[in-house]
N, C-alpha and C. Protein backbone atom coordinates (compact mmCIF):
# COMPACT_ATOMS: atom_id res chain seq x y z
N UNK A 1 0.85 -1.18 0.00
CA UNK A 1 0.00 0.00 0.00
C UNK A 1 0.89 1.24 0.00
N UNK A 2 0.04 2.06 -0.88
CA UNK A 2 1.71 3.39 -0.67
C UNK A 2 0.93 4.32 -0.05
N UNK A 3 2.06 4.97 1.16
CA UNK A 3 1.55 5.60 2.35
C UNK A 3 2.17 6.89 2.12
N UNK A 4 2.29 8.28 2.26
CA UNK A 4 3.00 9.55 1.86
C UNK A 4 2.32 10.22 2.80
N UNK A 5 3.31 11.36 3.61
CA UNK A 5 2.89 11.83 4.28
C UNK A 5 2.89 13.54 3.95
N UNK A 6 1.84 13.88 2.54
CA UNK A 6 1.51 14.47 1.87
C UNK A 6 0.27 14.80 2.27
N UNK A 7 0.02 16.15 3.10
CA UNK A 7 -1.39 16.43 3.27
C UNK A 7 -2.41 16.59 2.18
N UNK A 8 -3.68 16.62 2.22
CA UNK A 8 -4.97 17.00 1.24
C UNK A 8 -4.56 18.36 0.51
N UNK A 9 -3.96 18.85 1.57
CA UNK A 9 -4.10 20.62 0.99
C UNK A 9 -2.46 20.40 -0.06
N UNK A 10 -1.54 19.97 0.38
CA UNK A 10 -0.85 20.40 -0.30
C UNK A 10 -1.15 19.38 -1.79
N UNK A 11 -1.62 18.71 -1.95
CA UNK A 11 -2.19 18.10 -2.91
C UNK A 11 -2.64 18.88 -3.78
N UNK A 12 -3.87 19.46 -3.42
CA UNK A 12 -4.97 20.17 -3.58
C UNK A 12 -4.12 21.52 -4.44
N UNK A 13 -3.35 22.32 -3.64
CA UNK A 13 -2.70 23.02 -3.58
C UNK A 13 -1.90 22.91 -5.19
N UNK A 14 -1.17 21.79 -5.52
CA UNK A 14 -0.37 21.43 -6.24
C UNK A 14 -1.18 21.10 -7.89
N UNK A 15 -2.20 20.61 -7.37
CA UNK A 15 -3.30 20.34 -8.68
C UNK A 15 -3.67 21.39 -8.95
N UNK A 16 -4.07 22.38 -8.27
CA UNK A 16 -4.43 23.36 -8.79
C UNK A 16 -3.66 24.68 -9.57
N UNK A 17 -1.92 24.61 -9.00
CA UNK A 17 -1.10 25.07 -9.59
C UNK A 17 -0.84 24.54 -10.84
N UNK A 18 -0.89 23.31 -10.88
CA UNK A 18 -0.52 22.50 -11.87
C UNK A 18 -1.87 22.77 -13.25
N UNK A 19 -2.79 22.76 -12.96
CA UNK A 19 -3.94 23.03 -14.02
C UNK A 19 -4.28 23.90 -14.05
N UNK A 20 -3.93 25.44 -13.26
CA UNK A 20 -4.01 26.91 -13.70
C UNK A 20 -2.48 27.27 -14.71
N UNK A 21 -1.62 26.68 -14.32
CA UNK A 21 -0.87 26.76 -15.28
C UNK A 21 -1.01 26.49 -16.81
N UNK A 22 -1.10 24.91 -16.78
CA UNK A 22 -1.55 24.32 -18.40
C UNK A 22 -2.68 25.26 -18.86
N UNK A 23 -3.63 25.69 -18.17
CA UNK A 23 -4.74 26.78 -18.76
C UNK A 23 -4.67 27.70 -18.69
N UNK A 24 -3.14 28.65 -18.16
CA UNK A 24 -3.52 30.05 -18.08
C UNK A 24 -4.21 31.02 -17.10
N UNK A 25 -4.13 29.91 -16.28
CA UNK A 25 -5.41 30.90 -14.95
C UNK A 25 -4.34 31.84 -14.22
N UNK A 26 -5.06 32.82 -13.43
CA UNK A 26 -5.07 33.25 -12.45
C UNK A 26 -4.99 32.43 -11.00
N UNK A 27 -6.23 31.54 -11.20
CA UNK A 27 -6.60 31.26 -10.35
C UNK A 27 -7.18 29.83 -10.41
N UNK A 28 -6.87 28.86 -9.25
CA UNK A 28 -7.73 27.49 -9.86
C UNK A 28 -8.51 26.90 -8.41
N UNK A 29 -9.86 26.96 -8.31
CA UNK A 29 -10.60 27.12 -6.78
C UNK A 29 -11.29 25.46 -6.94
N UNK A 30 -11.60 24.55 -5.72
CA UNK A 30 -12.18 23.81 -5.59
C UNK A 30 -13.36 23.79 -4.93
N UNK A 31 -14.82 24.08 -5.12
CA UNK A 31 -15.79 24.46 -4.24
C UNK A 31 -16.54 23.39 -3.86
N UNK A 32 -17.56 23.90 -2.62
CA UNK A 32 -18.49 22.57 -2.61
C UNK A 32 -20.09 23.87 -2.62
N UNK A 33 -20.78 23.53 -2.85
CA UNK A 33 -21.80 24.14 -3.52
C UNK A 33 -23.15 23.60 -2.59
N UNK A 34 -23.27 24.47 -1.62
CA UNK A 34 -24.81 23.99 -0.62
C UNK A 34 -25.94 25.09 -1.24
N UNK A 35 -26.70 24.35 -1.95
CA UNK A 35 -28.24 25.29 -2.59
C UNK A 35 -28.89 25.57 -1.20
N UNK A 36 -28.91 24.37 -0.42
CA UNK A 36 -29.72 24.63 1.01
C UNK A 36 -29.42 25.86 1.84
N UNK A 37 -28.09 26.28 1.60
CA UNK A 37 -27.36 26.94 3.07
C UNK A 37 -27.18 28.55 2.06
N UNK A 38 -27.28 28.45 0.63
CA UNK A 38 -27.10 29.33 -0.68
C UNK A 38 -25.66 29.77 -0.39
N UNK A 39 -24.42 28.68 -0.38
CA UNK A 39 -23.39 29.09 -0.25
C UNK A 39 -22.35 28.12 -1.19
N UNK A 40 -21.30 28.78 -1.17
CA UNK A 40 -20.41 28.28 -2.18
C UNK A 40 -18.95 28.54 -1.26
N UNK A 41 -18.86 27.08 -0.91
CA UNK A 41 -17.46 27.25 0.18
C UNK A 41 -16.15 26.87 -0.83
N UNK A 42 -15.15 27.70 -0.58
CA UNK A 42 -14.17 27.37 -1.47
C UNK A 42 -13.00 26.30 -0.14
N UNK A 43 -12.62 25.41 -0.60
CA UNK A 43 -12.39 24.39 0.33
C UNK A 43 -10.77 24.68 -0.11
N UNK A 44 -10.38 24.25 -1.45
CA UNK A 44 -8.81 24.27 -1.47
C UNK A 44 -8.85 25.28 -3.11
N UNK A 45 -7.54 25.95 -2.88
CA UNK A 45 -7.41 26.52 -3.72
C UNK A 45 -5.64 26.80 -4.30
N UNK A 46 -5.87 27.54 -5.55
CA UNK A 46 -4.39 28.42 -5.28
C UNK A 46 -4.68 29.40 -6.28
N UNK A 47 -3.50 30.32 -6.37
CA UNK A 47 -3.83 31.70 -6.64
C UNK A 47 -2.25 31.79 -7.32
N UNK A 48 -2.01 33.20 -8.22
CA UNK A 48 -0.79 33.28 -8.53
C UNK A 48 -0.40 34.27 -7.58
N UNK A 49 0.62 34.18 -7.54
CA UNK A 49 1.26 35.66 -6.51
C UNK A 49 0.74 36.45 -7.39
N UNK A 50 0.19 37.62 -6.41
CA UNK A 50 -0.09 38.95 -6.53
C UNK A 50 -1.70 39.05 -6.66
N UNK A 51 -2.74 37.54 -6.62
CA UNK A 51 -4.02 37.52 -6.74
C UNK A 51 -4.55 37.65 -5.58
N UNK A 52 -5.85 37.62 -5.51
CA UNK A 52 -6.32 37.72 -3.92
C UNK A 52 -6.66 36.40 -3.83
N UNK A 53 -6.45 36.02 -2.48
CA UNK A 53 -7.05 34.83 -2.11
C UNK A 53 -8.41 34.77 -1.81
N UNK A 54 -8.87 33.74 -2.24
CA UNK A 54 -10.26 33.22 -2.56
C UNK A 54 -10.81 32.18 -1.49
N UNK A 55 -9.98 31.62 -0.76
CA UNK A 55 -10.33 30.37 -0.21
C UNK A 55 -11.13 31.12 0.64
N UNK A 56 -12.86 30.84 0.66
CA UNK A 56 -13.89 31.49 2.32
C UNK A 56 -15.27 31.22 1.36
N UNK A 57 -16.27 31.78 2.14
CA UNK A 57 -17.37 30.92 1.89
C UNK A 57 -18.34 32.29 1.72
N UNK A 58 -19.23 31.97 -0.09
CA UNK A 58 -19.58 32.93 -0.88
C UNK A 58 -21.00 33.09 -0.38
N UNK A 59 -21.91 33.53 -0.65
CA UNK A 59 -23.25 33.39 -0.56
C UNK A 59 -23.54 33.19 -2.04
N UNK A 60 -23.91 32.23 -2.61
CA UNK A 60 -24.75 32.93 -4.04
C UNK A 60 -25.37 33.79 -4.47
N UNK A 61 -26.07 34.11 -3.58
CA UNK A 61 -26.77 35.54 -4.23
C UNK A 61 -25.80 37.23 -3.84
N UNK A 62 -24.52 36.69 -4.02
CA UNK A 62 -24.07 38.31 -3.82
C UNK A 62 -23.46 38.28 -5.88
């Protein structure tokens, strides 16, 4: 079994550098999306230097 003692985030972190790059982003956000609660939590993210950080929890209707 392969065991790494590689947290979620820096994972997270790394995928998302990794596929804002190949596409050009700014920015590459992972959300989870509650219609019930009308919120949009950004769970893991990354950003390029000099962007604002995004990772916090949206309301939909703003």
């Amino acid at each position: 079994m392969f065991e790494s003692n590689i947290s979620l985030d820096e994972i997270m972190t790394s995928v998302g550098a990794k596929l804002g790059d190949h596409l050009a982003m700014n920015s590459c956000l992972f959300c989870e999306v509650d219609e019930d609660a009308d919120t949009i939590t950004t769970s893991y993210g990354w950003t390029r230097a000099g962007e604002p950080n995004l990772v916090r929890t949206f309301k939909t209707s703003e």
